[in-house]
C-alpha atoms as a PDB file:
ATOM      1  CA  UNK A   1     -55.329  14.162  64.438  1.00  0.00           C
ATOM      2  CA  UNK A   2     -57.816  11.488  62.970  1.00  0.00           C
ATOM      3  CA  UNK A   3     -58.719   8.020  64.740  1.00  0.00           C
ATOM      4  CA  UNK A   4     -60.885   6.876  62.143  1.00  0.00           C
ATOM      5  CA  UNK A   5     -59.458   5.501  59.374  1.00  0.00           C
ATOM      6  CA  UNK A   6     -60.898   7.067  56.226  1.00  0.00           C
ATOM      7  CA  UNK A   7     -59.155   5.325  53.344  1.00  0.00           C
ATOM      8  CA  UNK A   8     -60.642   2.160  55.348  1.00  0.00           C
ATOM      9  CA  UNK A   9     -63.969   3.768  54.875  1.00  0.00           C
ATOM     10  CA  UNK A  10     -63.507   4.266  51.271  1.00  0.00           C
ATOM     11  CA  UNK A  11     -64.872   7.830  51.856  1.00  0.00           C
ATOM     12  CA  UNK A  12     -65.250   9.881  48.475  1.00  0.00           C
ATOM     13  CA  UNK A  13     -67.107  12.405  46.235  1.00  0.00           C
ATOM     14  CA  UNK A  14     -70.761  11.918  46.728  1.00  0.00           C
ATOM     15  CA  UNK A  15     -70.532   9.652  50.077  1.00  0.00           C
ATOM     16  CA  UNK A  16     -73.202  11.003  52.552  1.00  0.00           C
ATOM     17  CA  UNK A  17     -71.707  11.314  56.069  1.00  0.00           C
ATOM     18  CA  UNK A  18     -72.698  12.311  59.589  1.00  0.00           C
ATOM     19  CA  UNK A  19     -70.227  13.043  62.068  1.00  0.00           C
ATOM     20  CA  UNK A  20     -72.026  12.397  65.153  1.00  0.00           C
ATOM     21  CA  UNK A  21     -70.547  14.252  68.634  1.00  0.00           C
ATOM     22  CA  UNK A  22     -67.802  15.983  66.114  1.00  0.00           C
ATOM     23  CA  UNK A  23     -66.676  18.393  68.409  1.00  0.00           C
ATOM     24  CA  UNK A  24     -64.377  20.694  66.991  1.00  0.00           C
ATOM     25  CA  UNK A  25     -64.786  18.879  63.459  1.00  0.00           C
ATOM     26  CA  UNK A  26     -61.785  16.983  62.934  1.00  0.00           C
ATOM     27  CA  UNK A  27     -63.193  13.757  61.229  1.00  0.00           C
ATOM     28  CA  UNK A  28     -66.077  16.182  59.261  1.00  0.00           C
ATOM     29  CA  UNK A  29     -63.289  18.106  57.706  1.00  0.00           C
ATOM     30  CA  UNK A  30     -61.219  14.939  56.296  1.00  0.00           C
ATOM     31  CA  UNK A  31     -64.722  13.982  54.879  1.00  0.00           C
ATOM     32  CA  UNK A  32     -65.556  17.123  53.416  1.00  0.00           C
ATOM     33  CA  UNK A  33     -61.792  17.446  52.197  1.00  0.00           C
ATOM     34  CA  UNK A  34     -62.404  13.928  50.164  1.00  0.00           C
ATOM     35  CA  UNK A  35     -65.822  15.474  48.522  1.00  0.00           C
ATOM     36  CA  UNK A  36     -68.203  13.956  50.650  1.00  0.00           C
ATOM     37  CA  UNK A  37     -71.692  15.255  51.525  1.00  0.00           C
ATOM     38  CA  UNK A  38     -71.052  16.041  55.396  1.00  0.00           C
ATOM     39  CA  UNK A  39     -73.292  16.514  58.745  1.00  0.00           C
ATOM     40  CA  UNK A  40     -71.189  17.343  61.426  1.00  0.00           C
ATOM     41  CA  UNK A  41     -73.653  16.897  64.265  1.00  0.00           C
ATOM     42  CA  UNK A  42     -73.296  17.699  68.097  1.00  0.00           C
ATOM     43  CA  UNK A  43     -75.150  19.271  70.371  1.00  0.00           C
ATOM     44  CA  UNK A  44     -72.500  22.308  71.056  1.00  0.00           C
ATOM     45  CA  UNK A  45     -73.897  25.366  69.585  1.00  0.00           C
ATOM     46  CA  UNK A  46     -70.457  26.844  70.053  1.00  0.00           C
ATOM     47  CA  UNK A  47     -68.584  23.912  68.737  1.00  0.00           C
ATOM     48  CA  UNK A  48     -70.363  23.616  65.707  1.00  0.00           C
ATOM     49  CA  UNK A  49     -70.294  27.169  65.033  1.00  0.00           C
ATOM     50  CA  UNK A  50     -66.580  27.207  64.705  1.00  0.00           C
ATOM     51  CA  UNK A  51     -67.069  24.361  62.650  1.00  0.00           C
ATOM     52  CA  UNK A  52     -69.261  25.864  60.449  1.00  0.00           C
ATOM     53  CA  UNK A  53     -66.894  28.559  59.955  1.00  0.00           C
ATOM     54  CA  UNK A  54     -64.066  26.263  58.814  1.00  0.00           C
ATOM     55  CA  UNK A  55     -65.856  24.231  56.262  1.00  0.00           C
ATOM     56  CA  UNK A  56     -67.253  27.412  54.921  1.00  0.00           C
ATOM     57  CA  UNK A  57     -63.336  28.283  54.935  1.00  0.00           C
ATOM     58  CA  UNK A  58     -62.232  25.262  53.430  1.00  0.00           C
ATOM     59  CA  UNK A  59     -65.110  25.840  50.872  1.00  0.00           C
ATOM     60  CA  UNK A  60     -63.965  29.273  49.286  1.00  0.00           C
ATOM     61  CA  UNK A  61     -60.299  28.380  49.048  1.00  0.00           C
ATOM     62  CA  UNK A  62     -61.004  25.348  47.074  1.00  0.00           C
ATOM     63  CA  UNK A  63     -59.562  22.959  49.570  1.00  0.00           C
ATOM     64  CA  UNK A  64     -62.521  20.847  48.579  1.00  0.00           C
ATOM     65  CA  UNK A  65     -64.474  19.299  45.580  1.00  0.00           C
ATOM     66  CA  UNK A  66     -67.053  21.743  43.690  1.00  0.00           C
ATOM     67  CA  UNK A  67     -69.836  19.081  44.578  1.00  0.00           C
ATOM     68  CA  UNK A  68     -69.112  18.407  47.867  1.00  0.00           C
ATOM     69  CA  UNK A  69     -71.843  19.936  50.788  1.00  0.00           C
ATOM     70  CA  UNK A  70     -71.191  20.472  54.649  1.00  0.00           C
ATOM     71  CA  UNK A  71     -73.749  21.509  57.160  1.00  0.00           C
ATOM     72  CA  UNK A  72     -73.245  21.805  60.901  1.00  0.00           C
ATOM     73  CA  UNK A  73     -76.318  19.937  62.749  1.00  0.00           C
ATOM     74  CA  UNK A  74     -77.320  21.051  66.585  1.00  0.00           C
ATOM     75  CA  UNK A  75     -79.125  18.243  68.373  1.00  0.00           C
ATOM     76  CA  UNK A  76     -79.501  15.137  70.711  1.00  0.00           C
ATOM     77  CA  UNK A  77     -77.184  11.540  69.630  1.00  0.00           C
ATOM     78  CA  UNK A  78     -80.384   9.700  71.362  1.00  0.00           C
ATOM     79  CA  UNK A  79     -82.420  10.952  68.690  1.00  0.00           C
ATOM     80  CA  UNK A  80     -80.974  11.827  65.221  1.00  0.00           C
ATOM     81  CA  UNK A  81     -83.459  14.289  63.303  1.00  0.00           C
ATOM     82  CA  UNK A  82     -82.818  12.122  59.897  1.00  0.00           C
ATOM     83  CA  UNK A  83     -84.715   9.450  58.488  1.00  0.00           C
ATOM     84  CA  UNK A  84     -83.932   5.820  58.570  1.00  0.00           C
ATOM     85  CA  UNK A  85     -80.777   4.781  56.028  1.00  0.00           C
ATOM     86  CA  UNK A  86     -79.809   8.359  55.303  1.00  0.00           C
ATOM     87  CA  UNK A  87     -75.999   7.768  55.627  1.00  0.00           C
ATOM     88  CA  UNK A  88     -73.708   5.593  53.657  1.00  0.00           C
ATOM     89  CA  UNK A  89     -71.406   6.225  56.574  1.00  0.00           C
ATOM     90  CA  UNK A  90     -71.809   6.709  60.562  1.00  0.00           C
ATOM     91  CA  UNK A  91     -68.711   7.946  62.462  1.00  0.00           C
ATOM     92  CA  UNK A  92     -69.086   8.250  66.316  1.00  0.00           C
ATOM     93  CA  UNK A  93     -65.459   8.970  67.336  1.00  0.00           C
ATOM     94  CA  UNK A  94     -64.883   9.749  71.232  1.00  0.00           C
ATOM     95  CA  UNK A  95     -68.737   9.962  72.456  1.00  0.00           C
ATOM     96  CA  UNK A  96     -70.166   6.705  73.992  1.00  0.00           C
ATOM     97  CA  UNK A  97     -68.271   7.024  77.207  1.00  0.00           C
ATOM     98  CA  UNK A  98     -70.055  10.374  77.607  1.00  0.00           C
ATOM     99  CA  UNK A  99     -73.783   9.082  77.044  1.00  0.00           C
ATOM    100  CA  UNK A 100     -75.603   7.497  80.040  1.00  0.00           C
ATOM    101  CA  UNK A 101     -78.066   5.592  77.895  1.00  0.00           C
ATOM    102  CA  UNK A 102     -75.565   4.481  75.308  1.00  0.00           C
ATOM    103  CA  UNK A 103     -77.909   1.643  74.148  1.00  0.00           C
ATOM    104  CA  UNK A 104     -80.061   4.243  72.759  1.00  0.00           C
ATOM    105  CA  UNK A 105     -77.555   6.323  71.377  1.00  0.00           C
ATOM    106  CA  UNK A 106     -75.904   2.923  69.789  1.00  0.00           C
ATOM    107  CA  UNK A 107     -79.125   2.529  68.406  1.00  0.00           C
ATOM    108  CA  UNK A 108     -80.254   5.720  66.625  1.00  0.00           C
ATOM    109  CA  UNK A 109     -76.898   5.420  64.787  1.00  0.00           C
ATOM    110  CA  UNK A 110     -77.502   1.911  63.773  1.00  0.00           C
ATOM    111  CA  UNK A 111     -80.957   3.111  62.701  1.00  0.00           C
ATOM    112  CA  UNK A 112     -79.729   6.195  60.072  1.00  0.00           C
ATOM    113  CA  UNK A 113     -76.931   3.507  58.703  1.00  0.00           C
ATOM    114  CA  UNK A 114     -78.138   2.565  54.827  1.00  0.00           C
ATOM    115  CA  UNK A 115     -77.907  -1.359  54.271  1.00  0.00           C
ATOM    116  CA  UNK A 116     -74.426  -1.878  53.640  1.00  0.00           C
ATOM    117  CA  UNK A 117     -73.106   1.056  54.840  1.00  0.00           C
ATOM    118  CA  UNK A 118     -70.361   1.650  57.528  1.00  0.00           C
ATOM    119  CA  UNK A 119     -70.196   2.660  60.770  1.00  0.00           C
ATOM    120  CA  UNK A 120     -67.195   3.792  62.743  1.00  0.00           C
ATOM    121  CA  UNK A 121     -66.866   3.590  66.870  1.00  0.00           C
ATOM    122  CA  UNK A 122     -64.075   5.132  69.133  1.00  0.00           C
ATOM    123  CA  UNK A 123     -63.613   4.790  72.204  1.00  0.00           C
ATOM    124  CA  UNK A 124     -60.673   5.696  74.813  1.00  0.00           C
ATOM    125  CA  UNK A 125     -59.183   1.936  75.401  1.00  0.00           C
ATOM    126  CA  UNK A 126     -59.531   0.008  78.448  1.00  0.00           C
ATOM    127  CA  UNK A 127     -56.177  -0.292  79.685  1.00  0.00           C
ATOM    128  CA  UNK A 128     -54.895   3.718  79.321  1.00  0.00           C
ATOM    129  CA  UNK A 129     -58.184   4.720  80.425  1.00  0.00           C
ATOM    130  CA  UNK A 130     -57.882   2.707  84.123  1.00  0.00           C
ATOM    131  CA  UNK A 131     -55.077   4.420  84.578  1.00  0.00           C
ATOM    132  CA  UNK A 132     -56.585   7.559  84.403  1.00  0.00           C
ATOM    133  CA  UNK A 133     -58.983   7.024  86.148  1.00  0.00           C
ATOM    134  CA  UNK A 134     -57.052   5.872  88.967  1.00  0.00           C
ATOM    135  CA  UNK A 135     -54.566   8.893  89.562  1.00  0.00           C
ATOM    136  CA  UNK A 136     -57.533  11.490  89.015  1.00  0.00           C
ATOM    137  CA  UNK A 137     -60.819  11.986  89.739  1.00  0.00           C
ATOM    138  CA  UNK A 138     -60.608  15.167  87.805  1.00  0.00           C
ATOM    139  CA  UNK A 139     -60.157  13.574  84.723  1.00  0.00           C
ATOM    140  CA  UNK A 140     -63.628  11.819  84.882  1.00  0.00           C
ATOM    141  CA  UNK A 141     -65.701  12.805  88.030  1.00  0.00           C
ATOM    142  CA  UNK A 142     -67.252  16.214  86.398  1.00  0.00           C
ATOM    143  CA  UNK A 143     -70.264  16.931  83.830  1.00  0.00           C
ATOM    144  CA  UNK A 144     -70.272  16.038  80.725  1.00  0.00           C
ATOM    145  CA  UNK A 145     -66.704  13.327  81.361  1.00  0.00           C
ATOM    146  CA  UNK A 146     -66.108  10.250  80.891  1.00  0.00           C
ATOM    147  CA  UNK A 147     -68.931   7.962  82.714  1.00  0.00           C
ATOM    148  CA  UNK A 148     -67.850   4.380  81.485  1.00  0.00           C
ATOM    149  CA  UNK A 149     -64.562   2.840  80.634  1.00  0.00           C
ATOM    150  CA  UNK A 150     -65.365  -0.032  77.897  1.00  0.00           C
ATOM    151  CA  UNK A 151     -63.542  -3.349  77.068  1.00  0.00           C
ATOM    152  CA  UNK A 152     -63.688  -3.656  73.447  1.00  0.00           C
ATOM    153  CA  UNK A 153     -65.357  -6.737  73.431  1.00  0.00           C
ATOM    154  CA  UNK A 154     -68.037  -5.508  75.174  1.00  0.00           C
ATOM    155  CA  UNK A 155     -69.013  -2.556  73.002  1.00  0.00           C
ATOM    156  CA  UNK A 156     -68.493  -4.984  69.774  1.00  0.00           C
ATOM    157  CA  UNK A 157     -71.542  -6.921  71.835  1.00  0.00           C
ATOM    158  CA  UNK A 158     -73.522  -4.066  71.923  1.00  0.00           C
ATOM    159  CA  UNK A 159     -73.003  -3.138  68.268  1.00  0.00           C
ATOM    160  CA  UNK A 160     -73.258  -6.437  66.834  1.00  0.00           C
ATOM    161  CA  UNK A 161     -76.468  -6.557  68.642  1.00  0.00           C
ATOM    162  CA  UNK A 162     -78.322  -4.930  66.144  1.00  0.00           C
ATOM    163  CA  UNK A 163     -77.471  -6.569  63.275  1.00  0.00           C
ATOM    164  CA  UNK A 164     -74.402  -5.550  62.304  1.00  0.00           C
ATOM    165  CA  UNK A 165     -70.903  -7.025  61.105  1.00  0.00           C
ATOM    166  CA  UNK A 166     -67.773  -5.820  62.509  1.00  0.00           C
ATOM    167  CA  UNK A 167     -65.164  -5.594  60.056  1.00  0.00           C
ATOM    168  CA  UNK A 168     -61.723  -4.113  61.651  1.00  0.00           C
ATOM    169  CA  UNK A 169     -60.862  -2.679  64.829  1.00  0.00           C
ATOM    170  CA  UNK A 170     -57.574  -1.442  65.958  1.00  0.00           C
ATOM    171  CA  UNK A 171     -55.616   1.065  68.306  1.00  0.00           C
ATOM    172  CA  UNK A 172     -54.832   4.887  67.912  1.00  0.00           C
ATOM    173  CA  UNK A 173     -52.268   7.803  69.739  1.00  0.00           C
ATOM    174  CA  UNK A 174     -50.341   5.859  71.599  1.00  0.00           C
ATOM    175  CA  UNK A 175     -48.283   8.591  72.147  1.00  0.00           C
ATOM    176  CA  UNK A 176     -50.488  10.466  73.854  1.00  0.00           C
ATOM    177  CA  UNK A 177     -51.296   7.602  76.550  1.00  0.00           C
ATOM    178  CA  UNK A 178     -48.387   8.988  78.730  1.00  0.00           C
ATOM    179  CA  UNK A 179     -49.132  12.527  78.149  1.00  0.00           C
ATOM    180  CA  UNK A 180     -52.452  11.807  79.727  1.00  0.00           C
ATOM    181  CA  UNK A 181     -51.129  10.032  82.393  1.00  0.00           C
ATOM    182  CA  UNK A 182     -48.970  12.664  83.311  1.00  0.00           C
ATOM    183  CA  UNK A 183     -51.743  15.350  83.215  1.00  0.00           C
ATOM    184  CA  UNK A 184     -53.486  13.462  85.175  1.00  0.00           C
ATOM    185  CA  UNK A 185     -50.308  13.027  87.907  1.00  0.00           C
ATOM    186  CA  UNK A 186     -50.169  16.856  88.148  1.00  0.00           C
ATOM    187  CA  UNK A 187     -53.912  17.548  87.768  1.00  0.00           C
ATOM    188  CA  UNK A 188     -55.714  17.940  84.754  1.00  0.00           C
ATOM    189  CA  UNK A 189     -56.074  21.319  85.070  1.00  0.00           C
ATOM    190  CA  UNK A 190     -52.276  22.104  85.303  1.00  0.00           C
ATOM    191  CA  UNK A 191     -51.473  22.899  81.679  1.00  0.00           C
ATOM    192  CA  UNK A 192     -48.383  25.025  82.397  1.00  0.00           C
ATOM    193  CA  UNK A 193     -46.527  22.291  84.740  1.00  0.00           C
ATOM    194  CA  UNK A 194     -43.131  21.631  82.650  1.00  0.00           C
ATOM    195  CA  UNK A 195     -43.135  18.453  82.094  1.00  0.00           C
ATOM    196  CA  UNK A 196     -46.788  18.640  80.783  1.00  0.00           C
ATOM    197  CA  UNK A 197     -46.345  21.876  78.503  1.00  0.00           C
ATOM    198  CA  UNK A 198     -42.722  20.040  77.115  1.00  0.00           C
ATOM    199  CA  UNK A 199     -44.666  17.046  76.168  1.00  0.00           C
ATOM    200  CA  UNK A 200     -47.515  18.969  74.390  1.00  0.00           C
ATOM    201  CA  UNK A 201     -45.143  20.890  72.449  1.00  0.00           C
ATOM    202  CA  UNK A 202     -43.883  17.253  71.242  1.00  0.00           C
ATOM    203  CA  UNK A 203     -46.980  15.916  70.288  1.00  0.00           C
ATOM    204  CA  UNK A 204     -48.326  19.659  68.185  1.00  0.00           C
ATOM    205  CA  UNK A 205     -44.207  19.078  66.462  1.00  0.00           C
ATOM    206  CA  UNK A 206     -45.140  15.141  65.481  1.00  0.00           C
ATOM    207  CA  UNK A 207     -48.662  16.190  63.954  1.00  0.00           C
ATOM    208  CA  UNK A 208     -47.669  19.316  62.549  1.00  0.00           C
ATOM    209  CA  UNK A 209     -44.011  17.470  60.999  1.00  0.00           C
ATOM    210  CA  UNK A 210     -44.648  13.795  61.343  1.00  0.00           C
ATOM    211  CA  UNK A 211     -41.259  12.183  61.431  1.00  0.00           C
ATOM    212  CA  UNK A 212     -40.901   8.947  61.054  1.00  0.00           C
ATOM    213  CA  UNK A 213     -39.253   8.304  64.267  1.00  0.00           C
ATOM    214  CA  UNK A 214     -42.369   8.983  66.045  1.00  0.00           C
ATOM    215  CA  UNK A 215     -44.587   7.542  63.563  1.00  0.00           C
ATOM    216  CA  UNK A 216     -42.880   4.333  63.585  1.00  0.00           C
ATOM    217  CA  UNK A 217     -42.504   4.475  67.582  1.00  0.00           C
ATOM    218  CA  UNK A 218     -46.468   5.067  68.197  1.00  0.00           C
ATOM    219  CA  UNK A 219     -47.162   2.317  65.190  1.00  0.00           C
ATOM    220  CA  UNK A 220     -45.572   0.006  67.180  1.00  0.00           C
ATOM    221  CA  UNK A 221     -46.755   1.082  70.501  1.00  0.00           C
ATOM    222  CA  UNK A 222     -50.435   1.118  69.226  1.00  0.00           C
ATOM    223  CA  UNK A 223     -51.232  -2.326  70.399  1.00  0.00           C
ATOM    224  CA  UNK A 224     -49.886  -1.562  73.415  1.00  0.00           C
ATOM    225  CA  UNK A 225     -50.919   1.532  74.951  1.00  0.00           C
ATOM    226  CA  UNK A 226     -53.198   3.058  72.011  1.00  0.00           C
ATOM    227  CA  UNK A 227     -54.908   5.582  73.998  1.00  0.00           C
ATOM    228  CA  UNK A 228     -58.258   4.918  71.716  1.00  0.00           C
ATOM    229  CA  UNK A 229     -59.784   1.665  69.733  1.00  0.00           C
ATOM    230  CA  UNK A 230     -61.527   2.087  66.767  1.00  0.00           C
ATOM    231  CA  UNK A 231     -64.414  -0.336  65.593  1.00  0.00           C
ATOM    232  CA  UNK A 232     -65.779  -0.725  62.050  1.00  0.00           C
ATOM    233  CA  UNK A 233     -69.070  -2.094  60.992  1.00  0.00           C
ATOM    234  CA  UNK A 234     -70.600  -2.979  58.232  1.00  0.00           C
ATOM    235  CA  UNK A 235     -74.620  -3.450  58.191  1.00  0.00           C
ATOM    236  CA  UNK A 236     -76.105  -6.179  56.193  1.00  0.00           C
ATOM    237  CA  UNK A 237     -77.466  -5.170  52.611  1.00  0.00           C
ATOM    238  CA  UNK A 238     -81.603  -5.735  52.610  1.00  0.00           C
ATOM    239  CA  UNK A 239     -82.331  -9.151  50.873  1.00  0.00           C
ATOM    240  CA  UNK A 240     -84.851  -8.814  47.728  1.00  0.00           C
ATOM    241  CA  UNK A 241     -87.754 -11.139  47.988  1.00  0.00           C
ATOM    242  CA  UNK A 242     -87.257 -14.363  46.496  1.00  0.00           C
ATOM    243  CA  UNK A 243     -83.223 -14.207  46.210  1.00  0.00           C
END
């Protein structure tokens, strides 16, 4: 289940990547899968071990290019072990509401952006996220959750900040908006309540199958109730002296 929108991205053979906070790899596998030269970076040791495994996976059943590379990263979003305009492309899907100082993080992946590169920021929306938030302290109140909730505008502001462009933004999973809602009703803890487990079997059958039914239903809900918002970002190309 991707947020980011690759094809947007114009991710390809040769394009060097980091996957910052990737979690269980989601986003560093569509990159590797399209030949590009991938860091999926987080500070999991365990995460990133599975995710090693996979791309080495994907890697000897040919499920990617010969010249694409992967490598799984361990380390701190507040200060990226990489020198300045090592990526052509940033993604930072689903972290910021975790990171106190998010100004800093914000920052360090400004910093390892090449000029004219792109950089790619989800967030869980505003809207679905209040909501939340206000039937559970569960879902947020414990280490490592969610410490902010932001307004779109205001993490464009932040980004733009540094001297970048933003270039697109728009809304993701919409269909999973009420299934939050609902764990969060029962307690987010209470996987096997029916009505939870029944909708979680519906959302594995529309990513596994992907009728159109439901993907025309959550493309049209998207605006709506999109349970994330995705923000692109361009930063400027460096002027040569004298043009």
């Amino acid at each position: 289940m991707l947020t980011v929108d690759f094809d947007r991205l114009a991710i390809g053979a040769g394009t060097k990547v980091i996957d910052v906070g990737c979690g269980a790899g989601r986003h560093s596998f569509e990159a590797f899968r399209r030949g590009a030269d991938v860091i999926a970076f987080d500070q999991s040791a365990s995460d990133l071990n599975d995710v090693e495994e996979i791309l080495q996976a994907m890697k000897d059943q040919g499920e990617v290019p010969a010249s694409a590379k992967a490598e799984a990263v361990k380390g701190d979003a507040l200060d990226l072990p990489f020198a300045d305009g090592t990526f052509d492309c940033v993604i930072a899907s689903e972290i910021l509401e975790h990171v106190p100082e998010d100004h800093r993080a914000i920052s360090e992946l400004v910093r390892v952006l090449k000029p004219g590169g792109a950089l790619a920021i989800t967030v869980p929306r505003w809207l679905p996220e209040r909501v939340c938030w206000a039937l559970s302290d569960e879902y947020h109140a414990n280490e490592g959750g969610h410490i902010r909730i932001y307004r779109a505008d205001e993490l464009r502001g932040k980004v733009v900040a540094h001297g970048l462009r933003m270039t697109h933004s728009h809304h993701a999973h919409a269909l999973h908006s009420p299934f939050w809602w609902l764990k969060c009703a029962v307690g987010t803890s209470n996987s096997d309540h029916p009505l939870v487990a029944a909708y979680h079997r519906l959302l594995v059958w529309d990513m596994v199958s992907r009728p159109w039914l439901t993907r025309t239903a959550e493309s049209l809900l998207n605006p709506l109730i999109g349970k994330s918002v995705a923000l692109y970002f361009r930063k400027p190309e460096v002027s040569r002296a004298g043009t």
